[in-house]
N, C-alpha and C. Protein backbone atom coordinates (compact mmCIF):
# COMPACT_ATOMS: atom_id res chain seq x y z
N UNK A 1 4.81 9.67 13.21
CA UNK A 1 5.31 8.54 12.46
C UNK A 1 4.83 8.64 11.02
N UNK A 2 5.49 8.09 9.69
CA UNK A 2 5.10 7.70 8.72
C UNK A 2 4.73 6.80 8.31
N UNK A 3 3.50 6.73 7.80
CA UNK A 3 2.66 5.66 7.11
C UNK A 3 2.29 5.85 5.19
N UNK A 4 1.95 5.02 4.98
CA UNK A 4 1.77 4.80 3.72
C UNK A 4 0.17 4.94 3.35
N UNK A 5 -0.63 5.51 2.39
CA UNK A 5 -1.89 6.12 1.89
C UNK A 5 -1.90 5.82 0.73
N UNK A 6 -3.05 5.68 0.00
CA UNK A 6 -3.67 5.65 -1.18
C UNK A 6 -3.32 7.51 -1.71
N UNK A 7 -2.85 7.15 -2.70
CA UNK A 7 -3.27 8.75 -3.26
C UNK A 7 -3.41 8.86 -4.83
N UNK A 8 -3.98 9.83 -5.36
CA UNK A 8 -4.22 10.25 -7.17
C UNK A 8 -2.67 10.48 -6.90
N UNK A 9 -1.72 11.05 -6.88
CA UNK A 9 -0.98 12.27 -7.62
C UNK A 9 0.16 10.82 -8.25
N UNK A 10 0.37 11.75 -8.91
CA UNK A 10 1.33 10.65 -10.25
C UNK A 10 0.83 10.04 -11.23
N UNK A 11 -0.47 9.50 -10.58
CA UNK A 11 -1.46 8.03 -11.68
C UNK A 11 -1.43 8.64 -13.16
N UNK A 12 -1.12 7.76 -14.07
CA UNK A 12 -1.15 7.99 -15.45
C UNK A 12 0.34 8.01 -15.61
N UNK A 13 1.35 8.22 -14.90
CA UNK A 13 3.29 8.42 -15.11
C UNK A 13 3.14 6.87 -15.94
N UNK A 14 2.89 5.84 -15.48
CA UNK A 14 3.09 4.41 -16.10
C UNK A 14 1.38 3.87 -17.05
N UNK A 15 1.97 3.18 -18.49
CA UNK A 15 0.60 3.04 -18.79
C UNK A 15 -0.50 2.37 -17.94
N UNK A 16 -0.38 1.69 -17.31
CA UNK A 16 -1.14 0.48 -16.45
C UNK A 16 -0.79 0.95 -15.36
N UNK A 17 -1.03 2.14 -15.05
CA UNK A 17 -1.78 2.38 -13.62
C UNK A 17 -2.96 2.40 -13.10
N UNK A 18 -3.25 1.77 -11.84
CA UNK A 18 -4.71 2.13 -11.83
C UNK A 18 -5.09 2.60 -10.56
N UNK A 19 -6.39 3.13 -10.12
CA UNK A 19 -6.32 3.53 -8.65
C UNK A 19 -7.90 3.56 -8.61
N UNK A 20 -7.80 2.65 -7.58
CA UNK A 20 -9.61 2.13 -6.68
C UNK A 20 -9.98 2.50 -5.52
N UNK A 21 -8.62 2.95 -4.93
CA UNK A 21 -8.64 3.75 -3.87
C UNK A 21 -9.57 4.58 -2.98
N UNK A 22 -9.94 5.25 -2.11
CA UNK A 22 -10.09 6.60 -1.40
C UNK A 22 -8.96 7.03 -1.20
N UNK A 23 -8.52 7.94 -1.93
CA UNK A 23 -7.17 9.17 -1.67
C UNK A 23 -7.16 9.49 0.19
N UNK A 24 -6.07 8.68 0.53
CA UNK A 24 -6.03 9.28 1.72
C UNK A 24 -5.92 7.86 2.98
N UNK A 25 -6.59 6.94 2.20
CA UNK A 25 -6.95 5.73 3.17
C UNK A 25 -5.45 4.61 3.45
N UNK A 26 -5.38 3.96 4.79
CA UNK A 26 -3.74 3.53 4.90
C UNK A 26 -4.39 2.32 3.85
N UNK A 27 -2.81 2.19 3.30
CA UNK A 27 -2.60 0.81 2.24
C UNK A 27 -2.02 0.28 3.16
N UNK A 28 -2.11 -1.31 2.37
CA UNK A 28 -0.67 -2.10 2.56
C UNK A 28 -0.50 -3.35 1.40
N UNK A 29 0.64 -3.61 1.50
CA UNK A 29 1.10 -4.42 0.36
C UNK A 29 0.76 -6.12 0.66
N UNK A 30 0.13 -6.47 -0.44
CA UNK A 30 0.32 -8.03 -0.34
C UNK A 30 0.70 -8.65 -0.96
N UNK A 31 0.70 -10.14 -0.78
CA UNK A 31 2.07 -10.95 -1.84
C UNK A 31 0.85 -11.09 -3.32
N UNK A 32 1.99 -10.80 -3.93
CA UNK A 32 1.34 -10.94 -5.49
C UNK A 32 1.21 -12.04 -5.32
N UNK A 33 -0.16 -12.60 -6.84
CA UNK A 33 -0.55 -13.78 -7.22
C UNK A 33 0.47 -14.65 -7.92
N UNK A 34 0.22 -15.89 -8.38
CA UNK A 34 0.83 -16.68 -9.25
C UNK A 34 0.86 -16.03 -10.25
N UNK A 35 0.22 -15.22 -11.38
CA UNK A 35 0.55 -14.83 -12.28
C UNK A 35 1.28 -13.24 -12.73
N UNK A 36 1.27 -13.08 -10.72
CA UNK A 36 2.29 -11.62 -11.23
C UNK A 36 3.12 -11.81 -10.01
N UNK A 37 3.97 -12.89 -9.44
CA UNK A 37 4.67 -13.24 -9.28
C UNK A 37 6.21 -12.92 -9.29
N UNK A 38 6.32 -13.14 -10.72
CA UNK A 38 7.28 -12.93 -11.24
C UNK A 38 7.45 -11.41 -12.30
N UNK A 39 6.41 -10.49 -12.54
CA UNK A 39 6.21 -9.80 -13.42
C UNK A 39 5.32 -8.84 -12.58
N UNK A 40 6.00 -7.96 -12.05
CA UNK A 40 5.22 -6.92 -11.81
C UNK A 40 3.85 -5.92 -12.70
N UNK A 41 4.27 -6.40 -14.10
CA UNK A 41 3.42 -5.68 -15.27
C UNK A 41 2.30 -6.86 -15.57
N UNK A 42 2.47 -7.97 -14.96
CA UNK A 42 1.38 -8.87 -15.23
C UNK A 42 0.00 -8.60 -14.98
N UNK A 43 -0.65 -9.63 -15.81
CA UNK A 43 -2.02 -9.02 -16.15
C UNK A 43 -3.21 -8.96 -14.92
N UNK A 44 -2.58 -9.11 -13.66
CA UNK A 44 -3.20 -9.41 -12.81
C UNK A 44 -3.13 -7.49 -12.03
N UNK A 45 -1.85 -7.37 -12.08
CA UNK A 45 -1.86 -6.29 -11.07
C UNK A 45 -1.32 -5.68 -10.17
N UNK A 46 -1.48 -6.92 -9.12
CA UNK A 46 -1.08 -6.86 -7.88
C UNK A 46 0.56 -6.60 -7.35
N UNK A 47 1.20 -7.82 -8.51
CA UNK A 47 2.95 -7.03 -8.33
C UNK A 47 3.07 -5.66 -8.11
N UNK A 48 1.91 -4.80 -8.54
CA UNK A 48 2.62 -3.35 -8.74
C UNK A 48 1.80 -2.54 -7.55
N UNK A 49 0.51 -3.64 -7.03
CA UNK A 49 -0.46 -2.49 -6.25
C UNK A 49 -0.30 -2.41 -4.64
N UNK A 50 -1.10 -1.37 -4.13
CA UNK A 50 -0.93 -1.30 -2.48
C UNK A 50 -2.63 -1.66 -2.46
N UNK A 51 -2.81 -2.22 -0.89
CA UNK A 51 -4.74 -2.72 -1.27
C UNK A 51 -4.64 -1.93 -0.25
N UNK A 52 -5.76 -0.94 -0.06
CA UNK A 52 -6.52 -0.01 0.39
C UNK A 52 -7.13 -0.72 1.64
N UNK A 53 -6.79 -0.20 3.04
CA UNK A 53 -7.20 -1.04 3.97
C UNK A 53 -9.11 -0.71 4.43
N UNK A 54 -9.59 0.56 4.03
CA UNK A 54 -10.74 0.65 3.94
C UNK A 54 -11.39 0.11 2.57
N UNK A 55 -11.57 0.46 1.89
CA UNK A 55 -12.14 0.40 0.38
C UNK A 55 -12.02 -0.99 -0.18
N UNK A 56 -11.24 -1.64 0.28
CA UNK A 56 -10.64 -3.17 0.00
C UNK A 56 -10.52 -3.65 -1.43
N UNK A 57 -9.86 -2.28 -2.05
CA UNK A 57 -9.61 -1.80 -3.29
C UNK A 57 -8.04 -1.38 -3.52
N UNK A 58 -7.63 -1.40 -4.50
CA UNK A 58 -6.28 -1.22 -4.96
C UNK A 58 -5.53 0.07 -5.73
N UNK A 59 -4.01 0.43 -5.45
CA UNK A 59 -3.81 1.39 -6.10
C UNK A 59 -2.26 1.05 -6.57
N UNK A 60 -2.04 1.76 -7.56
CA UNK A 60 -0.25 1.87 -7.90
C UNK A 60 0.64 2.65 -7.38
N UNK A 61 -0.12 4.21 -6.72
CA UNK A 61 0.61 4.90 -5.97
C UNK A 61 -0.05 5.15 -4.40
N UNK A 62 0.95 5.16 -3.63
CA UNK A 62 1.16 5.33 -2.06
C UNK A 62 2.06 6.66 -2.08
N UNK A 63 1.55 7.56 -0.64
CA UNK A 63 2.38 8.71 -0.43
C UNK A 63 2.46 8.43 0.82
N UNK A 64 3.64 8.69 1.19
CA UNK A 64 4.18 8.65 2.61
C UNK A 64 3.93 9.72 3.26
N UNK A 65 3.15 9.61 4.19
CA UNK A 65 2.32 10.83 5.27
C UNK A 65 2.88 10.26 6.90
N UNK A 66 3.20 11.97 7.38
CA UNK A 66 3.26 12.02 8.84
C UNK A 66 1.56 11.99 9.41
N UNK A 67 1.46 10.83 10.71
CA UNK A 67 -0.02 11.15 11.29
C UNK A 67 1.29 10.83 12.56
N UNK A 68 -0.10 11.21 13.05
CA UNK A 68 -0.31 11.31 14.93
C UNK A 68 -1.01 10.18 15.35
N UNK A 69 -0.49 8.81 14.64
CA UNK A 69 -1.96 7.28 15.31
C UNK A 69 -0.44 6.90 15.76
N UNK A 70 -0.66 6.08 16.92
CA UNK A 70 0.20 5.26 17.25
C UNK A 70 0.15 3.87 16.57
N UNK A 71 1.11 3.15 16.82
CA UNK A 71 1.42 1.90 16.39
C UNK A 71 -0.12 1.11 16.51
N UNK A 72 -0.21 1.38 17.83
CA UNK A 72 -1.38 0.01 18.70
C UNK A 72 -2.66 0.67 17.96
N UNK A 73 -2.96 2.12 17.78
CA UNK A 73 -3.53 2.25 17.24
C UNK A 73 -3.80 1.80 15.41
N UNK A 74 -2.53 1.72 14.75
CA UNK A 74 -2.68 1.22 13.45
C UNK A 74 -2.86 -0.21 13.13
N UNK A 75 -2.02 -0.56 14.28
CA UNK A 75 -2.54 -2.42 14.24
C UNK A 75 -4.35 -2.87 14.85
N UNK A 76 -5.11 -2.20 15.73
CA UNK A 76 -6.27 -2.01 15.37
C UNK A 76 -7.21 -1.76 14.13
N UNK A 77 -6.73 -1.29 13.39
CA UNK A 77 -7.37 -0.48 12.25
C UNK A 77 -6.86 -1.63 11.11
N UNK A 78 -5.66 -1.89 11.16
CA UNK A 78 -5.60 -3.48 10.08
C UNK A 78 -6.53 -4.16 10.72
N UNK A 79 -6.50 -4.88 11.79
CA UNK A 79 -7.03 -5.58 12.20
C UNK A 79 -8.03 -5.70 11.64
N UNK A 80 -9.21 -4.84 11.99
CA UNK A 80 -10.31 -4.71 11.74
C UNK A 80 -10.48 -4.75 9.90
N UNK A 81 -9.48 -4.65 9.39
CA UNK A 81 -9.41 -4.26 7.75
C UNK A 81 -9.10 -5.90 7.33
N UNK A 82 -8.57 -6.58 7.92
CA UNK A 82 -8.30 -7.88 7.66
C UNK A 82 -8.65 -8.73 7.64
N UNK A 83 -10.00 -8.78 8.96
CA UNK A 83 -11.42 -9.57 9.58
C UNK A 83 -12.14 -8.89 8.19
N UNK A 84 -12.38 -8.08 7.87
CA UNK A 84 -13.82 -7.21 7.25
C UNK A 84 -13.45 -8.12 5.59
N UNK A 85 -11.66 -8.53 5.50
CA UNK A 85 -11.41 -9.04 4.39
C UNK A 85 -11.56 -10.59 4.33
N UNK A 86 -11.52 -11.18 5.48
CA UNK A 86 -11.52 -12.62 5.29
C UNK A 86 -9.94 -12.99 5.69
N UNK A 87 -9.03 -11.85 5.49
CA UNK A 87 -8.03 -12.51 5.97
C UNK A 87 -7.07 -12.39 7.47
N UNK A 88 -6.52 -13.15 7.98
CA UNK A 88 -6.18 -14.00 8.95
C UNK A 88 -5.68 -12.17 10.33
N UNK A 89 -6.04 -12.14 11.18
CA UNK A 89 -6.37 -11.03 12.04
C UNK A 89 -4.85 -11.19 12.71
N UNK A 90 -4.11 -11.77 12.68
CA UNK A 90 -3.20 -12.06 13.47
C UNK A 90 -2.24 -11.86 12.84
N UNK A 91 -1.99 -10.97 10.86
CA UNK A 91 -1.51 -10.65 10.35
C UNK A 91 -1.16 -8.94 10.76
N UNK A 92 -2.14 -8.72 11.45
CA UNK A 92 -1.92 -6.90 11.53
C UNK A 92 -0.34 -6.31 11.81
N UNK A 93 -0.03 -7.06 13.39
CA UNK A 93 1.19 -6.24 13.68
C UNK A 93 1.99 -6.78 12.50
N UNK A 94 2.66 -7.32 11.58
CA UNK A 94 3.43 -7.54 10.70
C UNK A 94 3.08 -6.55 9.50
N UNK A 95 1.62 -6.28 9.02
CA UNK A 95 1.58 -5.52 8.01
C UNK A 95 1.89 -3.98 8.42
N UNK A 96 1.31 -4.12 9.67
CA UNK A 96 1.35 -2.20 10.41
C UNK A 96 2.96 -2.45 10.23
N UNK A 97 3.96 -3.31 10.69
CA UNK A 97 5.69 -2.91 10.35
C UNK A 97 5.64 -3.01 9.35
N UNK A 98 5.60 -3.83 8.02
CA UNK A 98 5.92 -3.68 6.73
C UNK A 98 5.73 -2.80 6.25
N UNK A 99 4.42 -1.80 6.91
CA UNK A 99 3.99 -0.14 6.69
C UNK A 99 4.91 0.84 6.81
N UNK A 100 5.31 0.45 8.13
CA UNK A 100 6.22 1.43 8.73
C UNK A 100 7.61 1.58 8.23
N UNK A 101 8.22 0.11 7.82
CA UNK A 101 9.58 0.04 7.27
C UNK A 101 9.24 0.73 6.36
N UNK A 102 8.90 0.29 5.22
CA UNK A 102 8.60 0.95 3.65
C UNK A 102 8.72 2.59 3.57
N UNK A 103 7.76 3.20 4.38
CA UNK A 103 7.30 4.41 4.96
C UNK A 103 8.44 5.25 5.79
N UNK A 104 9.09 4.56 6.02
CA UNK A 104 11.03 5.01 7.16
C UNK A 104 11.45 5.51 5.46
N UNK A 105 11.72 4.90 4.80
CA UNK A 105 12.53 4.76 4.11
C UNK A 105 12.82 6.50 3.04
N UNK A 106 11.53 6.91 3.37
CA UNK A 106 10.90 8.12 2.05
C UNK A 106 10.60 9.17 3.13
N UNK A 107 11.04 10.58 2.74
CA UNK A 107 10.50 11.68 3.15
C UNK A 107 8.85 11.50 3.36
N UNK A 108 8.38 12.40 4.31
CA UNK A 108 7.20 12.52 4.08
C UNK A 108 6.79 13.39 2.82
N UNK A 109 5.68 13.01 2.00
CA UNK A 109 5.64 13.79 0.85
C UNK A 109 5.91 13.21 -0.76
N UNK A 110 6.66 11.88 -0.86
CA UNK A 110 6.94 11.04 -1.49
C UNK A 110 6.12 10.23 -1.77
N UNK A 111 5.70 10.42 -3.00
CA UNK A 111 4.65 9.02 -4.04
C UNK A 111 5.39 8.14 -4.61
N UNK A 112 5.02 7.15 -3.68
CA UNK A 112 6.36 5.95 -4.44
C UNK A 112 5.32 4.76 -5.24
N UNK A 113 5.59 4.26 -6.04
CA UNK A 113 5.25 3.02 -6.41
C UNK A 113 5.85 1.66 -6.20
N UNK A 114 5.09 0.62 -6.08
CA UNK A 114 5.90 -1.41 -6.31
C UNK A 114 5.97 -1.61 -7.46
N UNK A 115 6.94 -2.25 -7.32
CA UNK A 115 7.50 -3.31 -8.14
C UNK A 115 7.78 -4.85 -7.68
N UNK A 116 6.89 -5.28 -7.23
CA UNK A 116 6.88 -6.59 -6.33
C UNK A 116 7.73 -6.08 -5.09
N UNK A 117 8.61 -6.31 -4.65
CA UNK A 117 9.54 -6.46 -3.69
C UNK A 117 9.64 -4.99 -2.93
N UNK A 118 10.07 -4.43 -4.49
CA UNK A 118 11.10 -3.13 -4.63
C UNK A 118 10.12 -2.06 -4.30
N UNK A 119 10.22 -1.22 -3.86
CA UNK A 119 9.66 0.07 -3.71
C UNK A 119 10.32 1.57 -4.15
N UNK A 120 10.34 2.42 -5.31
CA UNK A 120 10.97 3.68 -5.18
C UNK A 120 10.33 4.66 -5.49
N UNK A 121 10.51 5.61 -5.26
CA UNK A 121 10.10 7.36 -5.57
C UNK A 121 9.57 7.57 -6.98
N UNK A 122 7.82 7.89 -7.34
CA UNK A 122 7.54 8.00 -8.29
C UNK A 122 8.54 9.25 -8.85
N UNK A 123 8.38 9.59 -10.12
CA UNK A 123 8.59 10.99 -10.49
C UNK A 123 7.45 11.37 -11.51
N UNK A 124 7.65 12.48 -11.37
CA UNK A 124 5.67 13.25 -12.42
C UNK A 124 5.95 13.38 -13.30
């Protein structure tokens, strides 16, 4: 299956990229703040970032990787990433699919970036 990762490759393509990451660790997307909302380039961030489910740190680019974890296995691993965050544990199976849709969508091998909503194919 494909999942979505923290990775370097691309960072620097847009001025305001940033990456807090461990290269390699599953992301997932959360709802932007009030002030990037509406503005993915807002001064906050988040419109544009994936949060790092170990590191509980943020990045602008995600690469879509084939693993060998099953589902039950990835909704464990939020789980545990969600408790360790404070937020609500009963969110996992929804973020492990929002993973997975996003992640359908792109070859494996593909560094895509957000744009709030939108998701597409970096280029270098």
């Amino acid at each position: 299956m494909k999942i979505l990762v923290a990775t370097e490759l691309t960072q620097g393509t847009r001025s305001n990229d940033y990456n807090y990451c461990v290269p390699g660790e599953l992301v997932w997307v959360q709802e932007p703040c009030d002030r990037d909302r509406r503005n993915p380039d807002g001064g906050c961030g988040c419109g544009r970032g994936f949060a790092g489910v170990a590191s509980h740190r943020a990045t602008t680019t995600a690469e879509v990787v084939e693993v060998g974890f099953s589902r039950d296995e990835l909704i464990i691993a939020m789980r545990t990433s969600l408790a360790d965050g404070g937020w609500p544990q009963d969110w996992a199976s929804d973020v492990v699919d929002d993973n997975l849709t996003i992640a359908s969508a792109f070859p494996a091998g593909t560094v895509i970036e957000r744009r709030l909503e939108e998701f597409q194919a970096r280029t270098a």
